[in-house]
Protein backbone atom coordinates (compact mmCIF):
# COMPACT_ATOMS: atom_id res chain seq x y z
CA UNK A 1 -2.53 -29.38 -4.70
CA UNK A 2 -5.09 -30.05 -7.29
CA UNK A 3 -3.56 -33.38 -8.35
CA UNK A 4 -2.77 -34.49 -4.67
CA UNK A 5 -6.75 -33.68 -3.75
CA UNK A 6 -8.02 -34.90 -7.05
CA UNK A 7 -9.70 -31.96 -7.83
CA UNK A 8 -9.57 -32.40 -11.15
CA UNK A 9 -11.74 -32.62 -14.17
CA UNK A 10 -15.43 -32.17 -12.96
CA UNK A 11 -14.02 -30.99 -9.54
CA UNK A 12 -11.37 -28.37 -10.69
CA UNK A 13 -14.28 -25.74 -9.62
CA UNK A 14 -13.28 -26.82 -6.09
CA UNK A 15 -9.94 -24.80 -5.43
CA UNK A 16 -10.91 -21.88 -7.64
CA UNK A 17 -14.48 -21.94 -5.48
CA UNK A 18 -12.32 -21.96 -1.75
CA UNK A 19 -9.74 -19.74 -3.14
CA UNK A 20 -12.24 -16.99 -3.73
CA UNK A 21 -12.87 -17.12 -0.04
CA UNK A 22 -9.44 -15.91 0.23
CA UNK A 23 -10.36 -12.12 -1.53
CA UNK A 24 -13.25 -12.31 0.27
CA UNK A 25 -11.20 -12.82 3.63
CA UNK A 26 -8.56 -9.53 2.54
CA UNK A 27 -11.86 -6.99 2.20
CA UNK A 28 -13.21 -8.17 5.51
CA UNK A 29 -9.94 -8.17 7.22
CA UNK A 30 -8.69 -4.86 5.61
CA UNK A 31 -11.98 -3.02 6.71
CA UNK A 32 -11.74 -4.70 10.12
CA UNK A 33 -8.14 -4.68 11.07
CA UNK A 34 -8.16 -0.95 9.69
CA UNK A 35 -10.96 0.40 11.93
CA UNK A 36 -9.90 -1.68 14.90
CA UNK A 37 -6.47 0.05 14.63
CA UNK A 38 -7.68 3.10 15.23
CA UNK A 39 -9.65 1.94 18.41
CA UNK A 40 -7.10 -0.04 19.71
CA UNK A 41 -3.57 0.71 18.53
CA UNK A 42 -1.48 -0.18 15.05
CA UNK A 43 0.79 -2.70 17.00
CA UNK A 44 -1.82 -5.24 18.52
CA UNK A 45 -4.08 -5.43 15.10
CA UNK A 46 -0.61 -6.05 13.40
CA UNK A 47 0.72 -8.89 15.71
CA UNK A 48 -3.06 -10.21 15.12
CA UNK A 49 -2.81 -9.81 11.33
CA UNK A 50 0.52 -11.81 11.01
CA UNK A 51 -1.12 -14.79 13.13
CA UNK A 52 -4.11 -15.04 10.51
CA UNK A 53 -1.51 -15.43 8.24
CA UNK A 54 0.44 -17.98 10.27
CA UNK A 55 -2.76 -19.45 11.36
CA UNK A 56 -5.01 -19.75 7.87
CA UNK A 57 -1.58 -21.15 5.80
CA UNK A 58 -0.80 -23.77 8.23
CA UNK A 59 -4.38 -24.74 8.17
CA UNK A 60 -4.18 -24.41 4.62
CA UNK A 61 -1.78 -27.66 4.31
CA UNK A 62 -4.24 -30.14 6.57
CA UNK A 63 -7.32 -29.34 4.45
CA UNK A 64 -8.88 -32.12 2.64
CA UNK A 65 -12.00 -30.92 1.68
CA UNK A 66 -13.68 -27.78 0.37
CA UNK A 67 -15.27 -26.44 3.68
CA UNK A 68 -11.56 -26.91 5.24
CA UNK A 69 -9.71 -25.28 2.69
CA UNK A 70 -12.02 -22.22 2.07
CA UNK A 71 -12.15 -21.66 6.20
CA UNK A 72 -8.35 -21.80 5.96
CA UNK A 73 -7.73 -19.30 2.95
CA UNK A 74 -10.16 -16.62 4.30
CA UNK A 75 -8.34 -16.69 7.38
CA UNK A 76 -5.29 -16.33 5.63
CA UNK A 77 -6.59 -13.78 3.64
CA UNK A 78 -7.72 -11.27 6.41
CA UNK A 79 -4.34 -10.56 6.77
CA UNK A 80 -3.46 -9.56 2.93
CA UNK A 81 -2.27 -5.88 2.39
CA UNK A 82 -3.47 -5.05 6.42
CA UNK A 83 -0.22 -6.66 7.51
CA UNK A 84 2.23 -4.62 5.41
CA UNK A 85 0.27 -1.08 5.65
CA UNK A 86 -0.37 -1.27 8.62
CA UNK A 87 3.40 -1.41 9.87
CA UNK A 88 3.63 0.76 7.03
CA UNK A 89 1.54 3.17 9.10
CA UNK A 90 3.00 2.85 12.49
CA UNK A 91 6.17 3.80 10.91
CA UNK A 92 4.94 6.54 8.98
CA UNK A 93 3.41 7.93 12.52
CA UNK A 94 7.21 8.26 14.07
CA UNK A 95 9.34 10.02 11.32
CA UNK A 96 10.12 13.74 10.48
CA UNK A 97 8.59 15.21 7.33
CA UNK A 98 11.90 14.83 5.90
CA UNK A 99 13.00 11.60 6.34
CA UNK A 100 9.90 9.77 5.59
CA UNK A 101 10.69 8.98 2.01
CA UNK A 102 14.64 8.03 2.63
CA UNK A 103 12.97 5.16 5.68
CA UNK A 104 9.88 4.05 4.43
CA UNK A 105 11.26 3.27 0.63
CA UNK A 106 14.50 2.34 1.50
CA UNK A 107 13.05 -0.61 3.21
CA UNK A 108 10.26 -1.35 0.73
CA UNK A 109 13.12 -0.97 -1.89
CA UNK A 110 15.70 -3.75 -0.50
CA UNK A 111 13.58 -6.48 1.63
CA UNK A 112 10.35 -6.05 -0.87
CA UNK A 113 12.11 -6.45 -4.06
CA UNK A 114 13.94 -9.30 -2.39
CA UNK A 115 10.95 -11.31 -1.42
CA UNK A 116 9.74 -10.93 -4.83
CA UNK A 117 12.56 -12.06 -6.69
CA UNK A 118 13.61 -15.12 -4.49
CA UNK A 119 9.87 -16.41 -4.22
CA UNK A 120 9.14 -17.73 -7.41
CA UNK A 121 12.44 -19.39 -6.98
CA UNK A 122 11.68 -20.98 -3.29
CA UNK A 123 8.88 -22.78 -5.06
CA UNK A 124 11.16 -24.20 -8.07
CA UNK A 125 13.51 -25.55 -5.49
CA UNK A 126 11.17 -27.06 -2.92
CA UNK A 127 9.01 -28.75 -5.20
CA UNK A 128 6.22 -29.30 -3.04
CA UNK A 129 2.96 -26.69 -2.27
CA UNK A 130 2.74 -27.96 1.16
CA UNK A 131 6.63 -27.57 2.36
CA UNK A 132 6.57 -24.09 0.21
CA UNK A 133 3.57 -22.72 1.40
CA UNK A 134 5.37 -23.99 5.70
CA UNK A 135 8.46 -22.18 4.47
CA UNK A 136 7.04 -18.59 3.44
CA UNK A 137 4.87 -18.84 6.49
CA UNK A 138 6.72 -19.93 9.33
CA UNK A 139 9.11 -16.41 9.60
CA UNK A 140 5.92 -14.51 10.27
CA UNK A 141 6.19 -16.55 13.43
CA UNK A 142 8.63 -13.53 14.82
CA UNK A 143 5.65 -11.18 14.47
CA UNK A 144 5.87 -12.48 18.54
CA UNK A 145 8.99 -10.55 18.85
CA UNK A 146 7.31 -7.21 17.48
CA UNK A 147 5.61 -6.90 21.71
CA UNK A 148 9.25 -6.43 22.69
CA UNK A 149 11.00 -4.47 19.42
CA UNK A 150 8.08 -2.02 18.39
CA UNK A 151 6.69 0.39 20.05
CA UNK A 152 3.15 1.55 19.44
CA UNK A 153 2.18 4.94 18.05
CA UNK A 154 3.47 8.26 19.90
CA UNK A 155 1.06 10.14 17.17
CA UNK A 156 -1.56 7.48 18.17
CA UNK A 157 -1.60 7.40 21.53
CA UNK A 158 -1.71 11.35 21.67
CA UNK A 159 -5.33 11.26 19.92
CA UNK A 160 -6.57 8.68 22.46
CA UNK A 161 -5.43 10.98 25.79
CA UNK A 162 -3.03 8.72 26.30
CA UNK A 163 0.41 11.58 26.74
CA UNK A 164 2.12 9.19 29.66
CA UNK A 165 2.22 6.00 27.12
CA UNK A 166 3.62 8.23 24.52
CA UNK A 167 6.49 9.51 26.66
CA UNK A 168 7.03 6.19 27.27
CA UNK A 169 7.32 5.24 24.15
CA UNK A 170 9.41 8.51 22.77
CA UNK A 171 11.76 7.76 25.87
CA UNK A 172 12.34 3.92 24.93
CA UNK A 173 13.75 4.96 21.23
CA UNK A 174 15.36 7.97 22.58
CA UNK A 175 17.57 5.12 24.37
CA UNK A 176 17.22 2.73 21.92
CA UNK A 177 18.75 5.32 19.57
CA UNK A 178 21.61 6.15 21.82
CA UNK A 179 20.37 10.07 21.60
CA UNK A 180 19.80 12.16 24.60
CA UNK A 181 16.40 14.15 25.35
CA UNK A 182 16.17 16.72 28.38
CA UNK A 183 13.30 16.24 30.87
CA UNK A 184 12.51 19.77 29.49
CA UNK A 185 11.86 18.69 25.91
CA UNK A 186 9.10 16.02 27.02
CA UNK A 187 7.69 18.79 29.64
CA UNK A 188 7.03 21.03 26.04
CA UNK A 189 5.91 17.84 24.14
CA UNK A 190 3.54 17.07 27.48
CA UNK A 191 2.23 21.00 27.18
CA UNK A 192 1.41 20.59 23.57
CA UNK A 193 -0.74 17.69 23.99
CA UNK A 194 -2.74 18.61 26.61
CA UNK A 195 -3.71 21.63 24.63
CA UNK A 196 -4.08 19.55 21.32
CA UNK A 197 -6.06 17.26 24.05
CA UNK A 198 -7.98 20.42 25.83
CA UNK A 199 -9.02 21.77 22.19
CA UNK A 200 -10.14 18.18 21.55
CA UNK A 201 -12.78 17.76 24.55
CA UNK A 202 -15.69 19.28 22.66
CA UNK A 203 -15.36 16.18 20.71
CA UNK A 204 -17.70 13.47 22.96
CA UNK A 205 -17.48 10.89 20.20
CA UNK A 206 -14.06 9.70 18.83
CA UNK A 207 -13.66 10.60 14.79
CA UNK A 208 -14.63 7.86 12.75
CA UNK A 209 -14.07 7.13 8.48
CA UNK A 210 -17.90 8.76 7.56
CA UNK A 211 -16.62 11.96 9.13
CA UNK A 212 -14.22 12.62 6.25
CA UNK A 213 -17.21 13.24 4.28
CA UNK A 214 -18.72 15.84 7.01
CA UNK A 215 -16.32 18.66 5.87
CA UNK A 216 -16.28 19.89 1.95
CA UNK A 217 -12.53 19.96 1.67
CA UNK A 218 -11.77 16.53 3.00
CA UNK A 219 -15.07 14.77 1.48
CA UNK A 220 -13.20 16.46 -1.94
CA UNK A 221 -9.83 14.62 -0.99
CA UNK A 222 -11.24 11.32 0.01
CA UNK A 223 -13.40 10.76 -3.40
CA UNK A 224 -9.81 12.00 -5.44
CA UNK A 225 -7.96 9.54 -2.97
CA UNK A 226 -10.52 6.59 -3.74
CA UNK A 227 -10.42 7.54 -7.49
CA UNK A 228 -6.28 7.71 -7.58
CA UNK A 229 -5.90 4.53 -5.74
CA UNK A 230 -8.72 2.55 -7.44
CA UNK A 231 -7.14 3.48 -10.60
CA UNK A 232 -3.81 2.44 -9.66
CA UNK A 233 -4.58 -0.91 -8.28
CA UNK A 234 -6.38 -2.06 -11.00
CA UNK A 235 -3.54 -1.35 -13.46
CA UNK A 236 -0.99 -2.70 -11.24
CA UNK A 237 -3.22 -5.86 -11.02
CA UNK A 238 -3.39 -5.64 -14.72
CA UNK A 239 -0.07 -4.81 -15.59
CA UNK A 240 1.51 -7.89 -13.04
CA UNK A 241 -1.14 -10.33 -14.64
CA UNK A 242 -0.24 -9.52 -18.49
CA UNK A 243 2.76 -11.31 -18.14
CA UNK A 244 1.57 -14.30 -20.86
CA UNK A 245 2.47 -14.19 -24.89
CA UNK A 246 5.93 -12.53 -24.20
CA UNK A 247 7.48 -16.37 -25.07
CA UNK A 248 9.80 -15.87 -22.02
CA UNK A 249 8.51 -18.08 -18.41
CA UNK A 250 6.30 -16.78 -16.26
CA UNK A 251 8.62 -17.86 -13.11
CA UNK A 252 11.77 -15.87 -15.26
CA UNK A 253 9.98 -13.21 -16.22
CA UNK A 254 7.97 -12.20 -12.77
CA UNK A 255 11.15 -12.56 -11.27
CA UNK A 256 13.38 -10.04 -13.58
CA UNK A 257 10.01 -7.55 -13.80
CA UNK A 258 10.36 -7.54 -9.78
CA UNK A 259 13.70 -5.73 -9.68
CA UNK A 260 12.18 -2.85 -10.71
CA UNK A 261 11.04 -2.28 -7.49
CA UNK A 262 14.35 -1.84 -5.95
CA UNK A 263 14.78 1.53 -8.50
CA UNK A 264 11.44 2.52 -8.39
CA UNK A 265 12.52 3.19 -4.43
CA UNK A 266 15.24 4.64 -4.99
CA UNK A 267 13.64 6.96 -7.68
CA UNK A 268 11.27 7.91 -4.92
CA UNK A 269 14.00 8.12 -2.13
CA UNK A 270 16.00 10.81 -4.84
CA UNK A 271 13.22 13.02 -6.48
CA UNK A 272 9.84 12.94 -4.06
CA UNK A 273 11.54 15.24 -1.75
CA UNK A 274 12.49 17.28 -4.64
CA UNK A 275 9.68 17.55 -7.03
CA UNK A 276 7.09 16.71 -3.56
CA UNK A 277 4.62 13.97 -3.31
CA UNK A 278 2.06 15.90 -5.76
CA UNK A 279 4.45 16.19 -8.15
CA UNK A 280 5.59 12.64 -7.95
CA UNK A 281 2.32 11.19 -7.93
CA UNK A 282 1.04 13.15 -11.24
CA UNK A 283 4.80 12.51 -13.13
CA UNK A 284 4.44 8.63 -12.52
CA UNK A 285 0.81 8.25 -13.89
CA UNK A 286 1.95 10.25 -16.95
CA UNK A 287 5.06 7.99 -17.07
CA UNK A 288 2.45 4.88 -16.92
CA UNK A 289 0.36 6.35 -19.09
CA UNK A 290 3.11 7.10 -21.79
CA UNK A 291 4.73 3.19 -21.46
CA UNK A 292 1.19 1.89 -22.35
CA UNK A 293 0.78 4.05 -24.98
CA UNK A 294 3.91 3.33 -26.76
CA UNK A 295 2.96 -0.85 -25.64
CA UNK A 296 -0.25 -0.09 -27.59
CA UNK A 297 1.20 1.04 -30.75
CA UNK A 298 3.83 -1.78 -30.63
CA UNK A 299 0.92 -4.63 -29.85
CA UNK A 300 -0.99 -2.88 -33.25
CA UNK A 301 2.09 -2.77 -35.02
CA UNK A 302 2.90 -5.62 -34.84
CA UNK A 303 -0.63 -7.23 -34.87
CA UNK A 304 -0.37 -10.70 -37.25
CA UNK A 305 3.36 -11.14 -36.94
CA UNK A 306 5.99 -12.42 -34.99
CA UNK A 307 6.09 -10.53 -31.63
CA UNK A 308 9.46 -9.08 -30.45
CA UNK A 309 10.05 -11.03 -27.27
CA UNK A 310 12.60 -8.93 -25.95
CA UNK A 311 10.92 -5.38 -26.94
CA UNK A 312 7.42 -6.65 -24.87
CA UNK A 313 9.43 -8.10 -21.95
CA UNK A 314 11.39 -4.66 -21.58
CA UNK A 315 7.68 -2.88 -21.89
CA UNK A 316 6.75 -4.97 -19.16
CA UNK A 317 9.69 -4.38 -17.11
CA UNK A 318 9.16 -0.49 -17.90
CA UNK A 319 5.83 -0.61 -17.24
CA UNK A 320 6.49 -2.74 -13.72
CA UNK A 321 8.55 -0.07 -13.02
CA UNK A 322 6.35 2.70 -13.47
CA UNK A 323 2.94 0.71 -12.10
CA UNK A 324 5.75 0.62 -8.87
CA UNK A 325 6.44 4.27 -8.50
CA UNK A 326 2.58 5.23 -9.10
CA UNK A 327 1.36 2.45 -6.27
CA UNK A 328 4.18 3.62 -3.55
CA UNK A 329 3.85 7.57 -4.35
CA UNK A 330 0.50 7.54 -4.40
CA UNK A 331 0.18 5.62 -1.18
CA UNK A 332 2.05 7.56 0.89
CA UNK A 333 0.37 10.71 0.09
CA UNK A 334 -3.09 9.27 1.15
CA UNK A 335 -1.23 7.88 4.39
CA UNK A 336 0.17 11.79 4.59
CA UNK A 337 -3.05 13.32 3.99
CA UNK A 338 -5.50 10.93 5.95
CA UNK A 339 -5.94 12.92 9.84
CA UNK A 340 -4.09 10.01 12.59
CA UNK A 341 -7.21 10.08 14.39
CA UNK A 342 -9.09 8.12 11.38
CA UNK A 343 -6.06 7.24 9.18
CA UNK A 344 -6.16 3.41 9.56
CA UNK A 345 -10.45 3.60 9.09
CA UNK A 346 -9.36 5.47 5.99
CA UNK A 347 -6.69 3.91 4.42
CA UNK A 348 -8.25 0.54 4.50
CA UNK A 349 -11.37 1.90 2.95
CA UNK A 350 -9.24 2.85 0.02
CA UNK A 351 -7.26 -0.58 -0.45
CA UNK A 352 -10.74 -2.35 -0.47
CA UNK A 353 -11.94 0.12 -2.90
CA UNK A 354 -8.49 -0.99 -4.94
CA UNK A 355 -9.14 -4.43 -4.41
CA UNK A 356 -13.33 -4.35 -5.20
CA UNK A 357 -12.38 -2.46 -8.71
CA UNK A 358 -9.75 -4.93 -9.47
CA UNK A 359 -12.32 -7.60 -10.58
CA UNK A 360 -12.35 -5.50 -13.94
CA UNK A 361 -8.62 -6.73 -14.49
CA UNK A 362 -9.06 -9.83 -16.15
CA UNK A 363 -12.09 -8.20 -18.79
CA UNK A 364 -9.89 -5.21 -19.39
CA UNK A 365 -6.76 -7.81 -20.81
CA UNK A 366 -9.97 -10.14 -22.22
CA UNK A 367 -9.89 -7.16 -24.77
CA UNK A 368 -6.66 -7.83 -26.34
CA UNK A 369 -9.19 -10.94 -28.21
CA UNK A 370 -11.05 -7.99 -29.78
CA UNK A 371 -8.61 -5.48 -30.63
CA UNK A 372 -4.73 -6.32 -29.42
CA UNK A 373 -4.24 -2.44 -28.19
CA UNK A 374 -7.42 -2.03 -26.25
CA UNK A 375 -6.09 -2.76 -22.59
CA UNK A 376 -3.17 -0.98 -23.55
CA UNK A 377 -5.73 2.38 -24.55
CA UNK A 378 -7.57 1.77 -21.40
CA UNK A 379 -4.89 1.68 -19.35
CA UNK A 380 -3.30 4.87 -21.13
CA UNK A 381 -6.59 6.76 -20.42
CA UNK A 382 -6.96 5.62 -16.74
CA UNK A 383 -3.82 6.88 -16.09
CA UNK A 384 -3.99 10.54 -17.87
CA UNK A 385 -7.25 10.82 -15.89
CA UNK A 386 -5.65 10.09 -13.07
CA UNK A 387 -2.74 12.64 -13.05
CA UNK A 388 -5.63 15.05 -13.55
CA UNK A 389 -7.55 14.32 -10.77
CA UNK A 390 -4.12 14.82 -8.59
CA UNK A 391 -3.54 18.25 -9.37
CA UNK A 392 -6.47 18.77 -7.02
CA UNK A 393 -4.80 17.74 -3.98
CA UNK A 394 -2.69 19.53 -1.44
CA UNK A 395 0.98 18.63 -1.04
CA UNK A 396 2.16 17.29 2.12
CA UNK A 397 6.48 17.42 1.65
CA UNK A 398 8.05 18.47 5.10
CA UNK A 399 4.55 19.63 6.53
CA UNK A 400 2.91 18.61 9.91
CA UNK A 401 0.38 16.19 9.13
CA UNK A 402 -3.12 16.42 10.59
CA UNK A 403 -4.18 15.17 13.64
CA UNK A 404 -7.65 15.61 14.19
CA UNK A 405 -11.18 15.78 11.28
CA UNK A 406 -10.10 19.72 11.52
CA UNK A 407 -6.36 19.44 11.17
CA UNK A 408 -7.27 17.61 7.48
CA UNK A 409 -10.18 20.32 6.65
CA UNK A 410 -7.63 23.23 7.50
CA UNK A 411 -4.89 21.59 5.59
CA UNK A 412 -2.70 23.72 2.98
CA UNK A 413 -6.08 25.47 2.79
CA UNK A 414 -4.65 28.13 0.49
CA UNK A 415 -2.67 25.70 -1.69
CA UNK A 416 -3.87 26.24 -5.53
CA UNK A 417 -3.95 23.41 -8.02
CA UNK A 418 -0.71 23.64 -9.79
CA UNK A 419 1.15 24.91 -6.93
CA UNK A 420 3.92 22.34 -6.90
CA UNK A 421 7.02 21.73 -4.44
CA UNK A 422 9.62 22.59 -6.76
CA UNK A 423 8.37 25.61 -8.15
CA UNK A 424 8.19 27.15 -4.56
CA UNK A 425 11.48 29.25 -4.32
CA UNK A 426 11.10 28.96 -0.60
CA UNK A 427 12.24 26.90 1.14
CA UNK A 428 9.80 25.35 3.68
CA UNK A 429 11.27 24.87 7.04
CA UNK A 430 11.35 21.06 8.48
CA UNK A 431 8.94 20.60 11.17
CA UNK A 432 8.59 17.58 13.28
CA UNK A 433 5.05 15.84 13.71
């Protein structure tokens, strides 16, 4: 694109200047899209997040000039992350306590790792930054078919009052799903929300992201949650962007480190409703932490001499893999632990949180010029410190999650902090939210 614009030499600043509007464009449309789903429903904001995708990438191919192509990459760019959590949400919102892992990273685990590992490959064989950027835009097209194939909320629509929609709603999967559910069952599920709703009238004002700080247990959980997923976006920022020096390509070796992925899911699919989402969360930032403290020693070992290509490029995959299981455990247990009736407020104040910390990825590896193992001792610390900091959350595995503001402050109330899933001999019973 820079060749075909001329914005070379004296004018590279040019891309790098409208590209910027891009990040600018995901913090605006994460905070947005977030608190508007709450207001208005997690379906509409995501058909509208796909389109400023469609919309801003299209645009992005007619731009000739700088005002053009910054316009068209923060439009693009309001969509970034808000389009994936945000289904990511809606889906979460519909499935038992016990099948939420087995769904939700089953699907991130096949079609994910598949768009990563065929992408750097699409661009290879098209040649071209216009056609390639047309051809990984143009299926979000279908996000037209979502008004007719997804439903909205149930858990949603229940905090807004609205019981009739949700029926509807429960009714069409029932028959989607080919399973059969009594008038009587939706008569109960219609009782429990108007008391959930008749217990919720003495709120006049809806629940909004600043009252997570009104109550002392869920101000505690929100500052952890910001700390744990700042922490872990940075170092997966850093850990996908130190992919230079390894003496393999770029396109082969972001393309082999993407598989892991695929068995990071199914790691999380097999032990996180085992060892619980606490317990998962805490092993994977040791795991992290350990990889890029063995990376360290290697980088100092071998500091002045030929590198081992092959021993760094399976640290990176390693370290891929465990950046992976940290990012998707750790994820889901804020989704779990955020209340429905301010979960999308709070979830994309967290990702922007990720996002606005990520700016220190690029000094953090600039430290490998003073000392080769200092990102890797950086990273090593940032991830001890954040197993620590998990211990002091409550587990959510096969639990009800919470509705309302006082749903989150009464949650697992008398939970301790090393109380863990698997060292409870009994067995919780499955309840359905």
């Amino acid at each position: 694109m820079n060749t075909e614009l001329n914005w070379v030499c004296d004018s590279a600043y040019i891309s790098i200047y409208g590209q910027s509007f891009f990040f600018v464009g995901s913090v605006i449309g994460t905070l947005l899209y977030g608190f508007l789903s709450d207001k208005f429903g997690r379906l509409v904001l995501l058909i509208i997040a796909n389109l400023s995708a469609v919309t801003g990438d299209i645009a992005t191919t007619f731009s000739t000039d700088i005002i053009t192509f910054s316009i068209s990459r923060f439009v693009s760019g309001l969509a970034v992350d808000t389009n994936a959590y945000l289904m990511y949400m809606l889906v979460l919102e519909y499935i038992r306590p016990s099948k939420r892992i087995v769904t939700l990273n089953f699907v991130i685990g096949i079609f994910y790792t598949a768009g990563l590992v065929i992408t750097p490959w699409i661009a290879v064989a098209i040649g071209h930054w216009k056609f390639y950027l047309l051809s990984i835009t143009s299926p979000l097209c279908l996000v037209f078919t979502f008004i007719y194939i997804v439903n909205e909320s149930a858990q949603w629509l229940v905090t807004q009052n609205n019981i009739d929609g949700a029926i509807l709603r429960l009714k069409r999967i029932a028959k989607f799903n080919g399973v059969s559910v009594s008038e009587d069952d939706f008569l109960d599920f219609r009782r429990y929300c108007e008391i959930y709703s008749k217990n919720a009238e003495g709120n006049e004002n809806p629940a909004n992201f600043t009252d997570l700080f009104k109550k002392p247990r869920l101000r505690k959980r929100i500052f952890i949650l910001f700390y744990v997923l700042m922490v872990t976006t940075l170092c997966y920022n850093i850990v996908s962007r130190n992919v230079e020096g390894t003496g393999l390509s770029p396109f082969m070796l972001f393309s082999v480190s993407s598989t892991t992925v695929f068995p990071a899911a199914a790691v999380l699919i097999f032990l996180q409703n085992k060892i619980g989402r606490k317990g998962m969360a805490t092993s994977s930032a040791i795991f992290c932490a350990v990889i890029a403290g063995i990376t360290g020693v290697v980088l100092r070992t071998e500091q002045g001499q030929e590198k081992n290509v092959a021993l760094l490029a399976s640290l990176q995959i390693l370290a891929r893999f465990g950046i992976a299981l940290a990012y998707e455990s750790g994820n889901q247990f804020a989704m779990e632990l955020m209340p429905t009736s301010v979960r999308g407020q709070a979830i994309a104040g967290l990702h922007v949180a990720g996002y606005a910390i990520s700016f220190l990825s690029v000094p953090i590896l600039h430290l490998s010029t003073y000392f080769a193992s200092l990102p890797s001792i950086v990273l090593t610390s940032l991830f001890l410190s954040e197993a620590f900091v998990i211990l002091f959350l409550p587990e959510t595995l096969n639990k009800v999650l919470p509705k309302t503001i006082e749903d989150g402050e009464n949650f697992s109330i008398q939970e301790k902090v090393f109380d863990f899933a698997c060292f409870k001999r009994e067995k919780v019973k499955d309840m359905i939210s």
